[in-house]
C-alpha atoms as a PDB file:
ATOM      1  CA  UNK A   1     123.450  72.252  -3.246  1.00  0.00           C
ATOM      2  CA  UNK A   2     123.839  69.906  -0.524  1.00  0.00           C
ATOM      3  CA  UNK A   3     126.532  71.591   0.616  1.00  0.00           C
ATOM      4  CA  UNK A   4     124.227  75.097   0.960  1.00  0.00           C
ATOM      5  CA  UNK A   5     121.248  73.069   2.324  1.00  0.00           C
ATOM      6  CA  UNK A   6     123.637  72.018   5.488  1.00  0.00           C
ATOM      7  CA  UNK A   7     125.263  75.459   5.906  1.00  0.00           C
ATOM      8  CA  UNK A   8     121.423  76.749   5.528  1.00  0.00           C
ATOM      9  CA  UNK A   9     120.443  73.919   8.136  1.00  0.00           C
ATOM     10  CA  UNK A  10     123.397  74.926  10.231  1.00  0.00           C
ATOM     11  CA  UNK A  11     123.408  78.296  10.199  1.00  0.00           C
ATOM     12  CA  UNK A  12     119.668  78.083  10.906  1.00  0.00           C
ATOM     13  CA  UNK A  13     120.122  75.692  13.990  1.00  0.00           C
ATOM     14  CA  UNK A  14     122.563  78.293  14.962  1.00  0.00           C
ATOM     15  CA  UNK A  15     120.650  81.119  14.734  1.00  0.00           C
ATOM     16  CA  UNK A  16     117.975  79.047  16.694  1.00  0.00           C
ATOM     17  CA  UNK A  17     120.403  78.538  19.200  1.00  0.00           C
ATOM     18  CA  UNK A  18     121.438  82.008  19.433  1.00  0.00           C
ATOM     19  CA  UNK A  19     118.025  83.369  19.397  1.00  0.00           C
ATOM     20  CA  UNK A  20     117.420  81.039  22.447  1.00  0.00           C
ATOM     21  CA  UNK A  21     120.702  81.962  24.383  1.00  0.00           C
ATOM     22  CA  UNK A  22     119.374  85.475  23.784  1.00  0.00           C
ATOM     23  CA  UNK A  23     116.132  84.541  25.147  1.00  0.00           C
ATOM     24  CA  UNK A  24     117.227  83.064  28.091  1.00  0.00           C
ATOM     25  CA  UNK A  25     119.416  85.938  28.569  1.00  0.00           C
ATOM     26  CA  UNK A  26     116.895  88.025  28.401  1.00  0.00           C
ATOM     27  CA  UNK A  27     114.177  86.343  30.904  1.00  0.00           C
ATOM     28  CA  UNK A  28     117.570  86.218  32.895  1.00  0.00           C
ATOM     29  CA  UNK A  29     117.799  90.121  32.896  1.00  0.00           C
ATOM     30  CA  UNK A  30     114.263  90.896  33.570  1.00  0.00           C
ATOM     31  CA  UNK A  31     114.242  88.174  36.648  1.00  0.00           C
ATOM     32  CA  UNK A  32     116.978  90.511  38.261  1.00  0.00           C
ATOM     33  CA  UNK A  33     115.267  93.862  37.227  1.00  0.00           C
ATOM     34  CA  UNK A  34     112.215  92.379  38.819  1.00  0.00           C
ATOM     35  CA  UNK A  35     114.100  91.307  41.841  1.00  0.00           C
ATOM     36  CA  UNK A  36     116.268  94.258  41.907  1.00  0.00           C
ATOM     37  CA  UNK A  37     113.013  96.137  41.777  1.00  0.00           C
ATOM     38  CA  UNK A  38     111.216  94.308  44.310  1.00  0.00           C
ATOM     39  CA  UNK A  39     114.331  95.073  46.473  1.00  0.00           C
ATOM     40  CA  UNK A  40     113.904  98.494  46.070  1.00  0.00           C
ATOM     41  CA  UNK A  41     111.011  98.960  47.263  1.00  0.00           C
ATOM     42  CA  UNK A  42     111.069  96.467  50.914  1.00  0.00           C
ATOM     43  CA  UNK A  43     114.052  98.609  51.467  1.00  0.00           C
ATOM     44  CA  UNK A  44     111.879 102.372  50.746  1.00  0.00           C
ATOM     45  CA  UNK A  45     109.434 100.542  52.711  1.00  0.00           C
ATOM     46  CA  UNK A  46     111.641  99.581  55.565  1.00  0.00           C
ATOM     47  CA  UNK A  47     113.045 103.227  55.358  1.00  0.00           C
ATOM     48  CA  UNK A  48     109.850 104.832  55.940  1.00  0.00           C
ATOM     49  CA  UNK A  49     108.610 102.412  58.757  1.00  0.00           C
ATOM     50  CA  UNK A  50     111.575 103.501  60.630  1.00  0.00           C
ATOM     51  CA  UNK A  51     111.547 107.075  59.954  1.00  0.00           C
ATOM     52  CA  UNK A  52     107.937 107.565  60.327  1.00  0.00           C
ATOM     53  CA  UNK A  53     106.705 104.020  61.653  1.00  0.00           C
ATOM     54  CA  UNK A  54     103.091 103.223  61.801  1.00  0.00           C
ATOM     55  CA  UNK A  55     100.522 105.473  63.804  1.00  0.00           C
ATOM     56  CA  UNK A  56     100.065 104.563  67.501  1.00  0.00           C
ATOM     57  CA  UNK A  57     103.198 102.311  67.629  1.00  0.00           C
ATOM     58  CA  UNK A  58     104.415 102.260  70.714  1.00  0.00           C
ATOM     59  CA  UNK A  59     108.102 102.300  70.677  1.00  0.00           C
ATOM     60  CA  UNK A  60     110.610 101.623  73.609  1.00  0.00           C
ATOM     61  CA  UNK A  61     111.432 104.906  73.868  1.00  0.00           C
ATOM     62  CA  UNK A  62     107.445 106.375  73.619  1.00  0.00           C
ATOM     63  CA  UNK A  63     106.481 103.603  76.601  1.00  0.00           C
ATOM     64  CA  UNK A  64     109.031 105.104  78.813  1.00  0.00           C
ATOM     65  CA  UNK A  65     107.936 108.399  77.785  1.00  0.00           C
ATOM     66  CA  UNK A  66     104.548 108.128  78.080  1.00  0.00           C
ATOM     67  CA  UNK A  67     105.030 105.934  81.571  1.00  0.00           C
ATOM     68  CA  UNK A  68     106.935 109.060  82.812  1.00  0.00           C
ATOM     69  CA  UNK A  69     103.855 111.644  81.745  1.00  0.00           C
ATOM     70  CA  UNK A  70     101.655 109.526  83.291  1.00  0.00           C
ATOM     71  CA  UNK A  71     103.761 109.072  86.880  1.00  0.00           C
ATOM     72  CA  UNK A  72     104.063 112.483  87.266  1.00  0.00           C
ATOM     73  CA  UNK A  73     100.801 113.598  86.475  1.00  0.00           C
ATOM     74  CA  UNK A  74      99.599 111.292  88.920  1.00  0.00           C
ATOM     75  CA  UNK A  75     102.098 112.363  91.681  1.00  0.00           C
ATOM     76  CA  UNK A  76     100.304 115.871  90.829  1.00  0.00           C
ATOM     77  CA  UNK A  77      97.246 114.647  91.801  1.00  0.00           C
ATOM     78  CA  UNK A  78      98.238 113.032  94.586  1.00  0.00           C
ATOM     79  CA  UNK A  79      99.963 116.242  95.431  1.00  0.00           C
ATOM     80  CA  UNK A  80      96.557 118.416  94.941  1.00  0.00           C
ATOM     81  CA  UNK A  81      94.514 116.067  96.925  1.00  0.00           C
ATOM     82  CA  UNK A  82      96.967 116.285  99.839  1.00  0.00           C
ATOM     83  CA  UNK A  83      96.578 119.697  99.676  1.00  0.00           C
ATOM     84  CA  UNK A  84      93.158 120.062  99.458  1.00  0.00           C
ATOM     85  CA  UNK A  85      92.464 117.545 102.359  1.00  0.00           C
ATOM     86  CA  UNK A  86      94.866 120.179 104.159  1.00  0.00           C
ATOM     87  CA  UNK A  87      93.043 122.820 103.794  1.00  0.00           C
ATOM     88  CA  UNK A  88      89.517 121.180 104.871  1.00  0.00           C
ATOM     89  CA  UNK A  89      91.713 120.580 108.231  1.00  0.00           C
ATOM     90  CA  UNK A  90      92.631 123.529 108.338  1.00  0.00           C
ATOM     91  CA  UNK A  91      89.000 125.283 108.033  1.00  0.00           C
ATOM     92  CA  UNK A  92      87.163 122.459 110.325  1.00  0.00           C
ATOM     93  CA  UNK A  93      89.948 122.943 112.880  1.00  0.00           C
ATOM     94  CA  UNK A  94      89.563 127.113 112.557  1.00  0.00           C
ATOM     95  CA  UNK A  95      85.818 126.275 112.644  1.00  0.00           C
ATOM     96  CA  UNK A  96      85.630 124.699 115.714  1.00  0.00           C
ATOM     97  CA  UNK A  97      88.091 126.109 117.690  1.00  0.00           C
ATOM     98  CA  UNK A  98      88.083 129.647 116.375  1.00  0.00           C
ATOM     99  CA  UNK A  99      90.431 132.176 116.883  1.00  0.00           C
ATOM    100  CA  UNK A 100      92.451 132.720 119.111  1.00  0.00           C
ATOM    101  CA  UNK A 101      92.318 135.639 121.780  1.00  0.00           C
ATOM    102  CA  UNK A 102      95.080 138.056 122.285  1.00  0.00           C
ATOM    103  CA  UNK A 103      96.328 137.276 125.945  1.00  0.00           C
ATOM    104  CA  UNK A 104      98.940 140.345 125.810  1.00  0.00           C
ATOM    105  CA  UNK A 105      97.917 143.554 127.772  1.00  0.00           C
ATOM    106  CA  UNK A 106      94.928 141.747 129.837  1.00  0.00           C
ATOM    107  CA  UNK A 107      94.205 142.260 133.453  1.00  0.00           C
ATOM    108  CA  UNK A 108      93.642 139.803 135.649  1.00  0.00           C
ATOM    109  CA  UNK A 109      90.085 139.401 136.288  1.00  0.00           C
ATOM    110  CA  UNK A 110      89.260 139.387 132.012  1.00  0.00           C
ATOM    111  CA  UNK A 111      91.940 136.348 131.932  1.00  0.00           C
ATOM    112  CA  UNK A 112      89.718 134.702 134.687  1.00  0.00           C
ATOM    113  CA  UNK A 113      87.163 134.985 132.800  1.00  0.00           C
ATOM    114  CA  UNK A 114      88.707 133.904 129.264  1.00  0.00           C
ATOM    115  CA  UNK A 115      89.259 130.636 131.357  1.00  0.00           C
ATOM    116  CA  UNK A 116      86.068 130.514 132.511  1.00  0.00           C
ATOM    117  CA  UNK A 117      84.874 130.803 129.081  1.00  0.00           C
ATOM    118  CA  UNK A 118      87.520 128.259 127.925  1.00  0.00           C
ATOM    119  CA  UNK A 119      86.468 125.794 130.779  1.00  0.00           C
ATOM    120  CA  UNK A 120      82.799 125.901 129.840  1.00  0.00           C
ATOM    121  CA  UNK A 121      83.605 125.084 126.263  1.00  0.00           C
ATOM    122  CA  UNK A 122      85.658 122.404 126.715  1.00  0.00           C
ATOM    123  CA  UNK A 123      83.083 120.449 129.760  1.00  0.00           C
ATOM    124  CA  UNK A 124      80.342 120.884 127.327  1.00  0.00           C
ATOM    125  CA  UNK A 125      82.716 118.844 124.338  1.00  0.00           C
ATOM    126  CA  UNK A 126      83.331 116.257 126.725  1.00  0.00           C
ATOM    127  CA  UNK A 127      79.431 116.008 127.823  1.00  0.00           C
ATOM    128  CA  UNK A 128      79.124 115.743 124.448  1.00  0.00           C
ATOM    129  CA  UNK A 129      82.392 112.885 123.719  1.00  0.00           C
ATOM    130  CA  UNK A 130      81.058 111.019 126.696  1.00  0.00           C
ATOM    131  CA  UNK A 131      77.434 111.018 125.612  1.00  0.00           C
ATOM    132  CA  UNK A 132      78.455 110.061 121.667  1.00  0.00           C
ATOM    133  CA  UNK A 133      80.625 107.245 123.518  1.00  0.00           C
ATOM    134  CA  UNK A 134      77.722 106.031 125.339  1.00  0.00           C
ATOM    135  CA  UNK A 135      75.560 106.337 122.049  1.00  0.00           C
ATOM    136  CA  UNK A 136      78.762 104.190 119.997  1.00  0.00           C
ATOM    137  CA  UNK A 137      78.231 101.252 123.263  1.00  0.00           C
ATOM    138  CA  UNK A 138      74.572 101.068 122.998  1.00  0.00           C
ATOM    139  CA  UNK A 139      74.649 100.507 119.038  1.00  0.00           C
ATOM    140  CA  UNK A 140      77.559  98.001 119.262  1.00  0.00           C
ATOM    141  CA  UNK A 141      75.772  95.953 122.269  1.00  0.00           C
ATOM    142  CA  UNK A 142      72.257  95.954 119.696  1.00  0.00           C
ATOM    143  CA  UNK A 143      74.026  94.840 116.467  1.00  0.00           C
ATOM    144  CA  UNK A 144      76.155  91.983 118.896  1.00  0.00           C
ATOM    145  CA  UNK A 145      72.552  90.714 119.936  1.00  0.00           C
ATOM    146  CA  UNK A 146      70.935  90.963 116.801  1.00  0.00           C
ATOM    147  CA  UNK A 147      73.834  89.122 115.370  1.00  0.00           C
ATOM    148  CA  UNK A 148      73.518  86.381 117.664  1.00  0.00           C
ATOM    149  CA  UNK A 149      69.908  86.645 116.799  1.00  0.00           C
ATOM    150  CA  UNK A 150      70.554  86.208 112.991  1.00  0.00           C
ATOM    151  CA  UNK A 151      72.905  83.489 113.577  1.00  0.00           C
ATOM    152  CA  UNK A 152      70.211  81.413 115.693  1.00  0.00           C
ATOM    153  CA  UNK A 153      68.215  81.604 113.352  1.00  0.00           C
ATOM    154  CA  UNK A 154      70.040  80.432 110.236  1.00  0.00           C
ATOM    155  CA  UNK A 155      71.493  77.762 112.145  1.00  0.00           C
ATOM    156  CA  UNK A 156      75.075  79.162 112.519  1.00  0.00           C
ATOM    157  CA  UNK A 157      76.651  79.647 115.907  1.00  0.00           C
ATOM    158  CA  UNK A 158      80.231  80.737 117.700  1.00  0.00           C
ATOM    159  CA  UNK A 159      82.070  77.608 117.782  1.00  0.00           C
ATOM    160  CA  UNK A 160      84.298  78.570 121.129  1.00  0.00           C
ATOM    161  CA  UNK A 161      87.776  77.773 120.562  1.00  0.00           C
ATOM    162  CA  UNK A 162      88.500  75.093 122.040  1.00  0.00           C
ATOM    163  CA  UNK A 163      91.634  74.872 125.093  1.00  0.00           C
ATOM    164  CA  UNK A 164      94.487  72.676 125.074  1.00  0.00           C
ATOM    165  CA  UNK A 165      94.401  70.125 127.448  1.00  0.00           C
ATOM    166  CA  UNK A 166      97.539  67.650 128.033  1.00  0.00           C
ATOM    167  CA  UNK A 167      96.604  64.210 129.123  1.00  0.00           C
ATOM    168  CA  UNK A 168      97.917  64.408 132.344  1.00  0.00           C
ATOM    169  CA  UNK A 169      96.448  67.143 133.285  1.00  0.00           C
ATOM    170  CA  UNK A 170      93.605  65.892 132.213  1.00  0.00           C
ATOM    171  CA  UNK A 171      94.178  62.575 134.543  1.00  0.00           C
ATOM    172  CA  UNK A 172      94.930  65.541 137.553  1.00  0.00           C
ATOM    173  CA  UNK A 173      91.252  66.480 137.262  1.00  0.00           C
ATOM    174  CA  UNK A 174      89.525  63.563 136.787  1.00  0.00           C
ATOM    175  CA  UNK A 175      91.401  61.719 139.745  1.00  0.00           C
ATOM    176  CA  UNK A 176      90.966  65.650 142.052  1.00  0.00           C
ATOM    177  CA  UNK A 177      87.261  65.059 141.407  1.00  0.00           C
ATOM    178  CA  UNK A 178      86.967  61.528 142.435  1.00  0.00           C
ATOM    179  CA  UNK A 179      88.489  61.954 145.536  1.00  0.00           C
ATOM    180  CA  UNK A 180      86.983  65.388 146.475  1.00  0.00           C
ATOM    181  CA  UNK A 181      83.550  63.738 145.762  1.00  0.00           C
ATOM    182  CA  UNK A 182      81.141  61.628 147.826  1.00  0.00           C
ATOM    183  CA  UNK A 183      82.359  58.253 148.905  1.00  0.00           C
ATOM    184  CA  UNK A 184      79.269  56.779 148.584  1.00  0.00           C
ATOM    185  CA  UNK A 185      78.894  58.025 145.299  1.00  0.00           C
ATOM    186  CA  UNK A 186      82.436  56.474 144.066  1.00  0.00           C
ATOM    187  CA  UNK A 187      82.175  53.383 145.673  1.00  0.00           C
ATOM    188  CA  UNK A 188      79.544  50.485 143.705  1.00  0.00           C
ATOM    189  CA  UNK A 189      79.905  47.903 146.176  1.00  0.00           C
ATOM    190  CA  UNK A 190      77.299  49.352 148.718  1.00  0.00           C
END
């Protein structure tokens, strides 16, 4: 019987064994179907952030896209508002100068008296360029004195700029003055 308990014992730590070989084999195999799994799906994932990406990223491509809409759109408007400031031109330029009048198959005298009409309009603009000149003076000469007015008052004034002097010239004046002045008033021994 001692021979059958050892087998027994044996064959039981064998089985043991085996049942733990299995085991491991096992956890082994469901590790790698995890990982395998888990592999899977960052791979679906990375698939369908390329292919559809997330909302409102902005790609390379979509930048330079978009920066293109948006240049040309604003050339449009730039476009339109050159236009339109045209056009006012245009209209204050018809407005004030009107139309013009036909000057083929007129006689003499109604020419004379198209420039008449013509030299009329344009003394009365300059009456009226001379007097909004005059007007332009009188308001610059007020807002210089109130300036200087404003400045007294807080204290600030006009520094003049000052003029470069070289010593010697300096020396030039100083000695011109002494000699050009009184004699009595140079001399201290009287």
């Amino acid at each position: 019987m001692g021979d059958t308990d050892a087998e027994r014992r044996r064959r039981d730590a064998e089985d043991a064994h085996r049942r733990l070989k299995e085991e491991e084999r096992r956890k082994m195999e469901e590790k790698e179907r995890k990982k395998a799994e888990v592999r899977k799906r960052l791979e679906e994932a990375a698939k369908a952030k390329k292919a559809g990406g997330k909302r409102g990223f902005m790609t390379p491509e979509r930048k330079k896209k978009l920066r293109n809409l948006l240049r040309k759109k604003a050339a449009e408007e730039l476009k339109k508002e050159q236009e339109r400031k045209a056009e006012e031109r245009r209209k204050i330029i018809a407005e004030r100068i009107g139309q013009p009048k036909p000057l083929d198959g007129l006689n003499e005298a109604t020419l004379q008296g198209l420039l008449k009409q013509y030299h009329a309009r344009i003394e009365k603009l300059e009456d009226i360029k001379y007097d909004l000149e005059y007007e332009v003076r009188q308001k610059d000469f007020v807002i210089n004195e109130l300036t200087i007015q404003v400045n007294d008052l807080r204290g600030k004034f006009v520094k003049p700029a000052l003029k470069k002097v070289s010593k010697f010239d300096k020396l030039k004046m100083v000695v011109k003055s002494t000699s050009e002045g009184d004699f009595r008033s140079t001399s201290s021994s009287q």
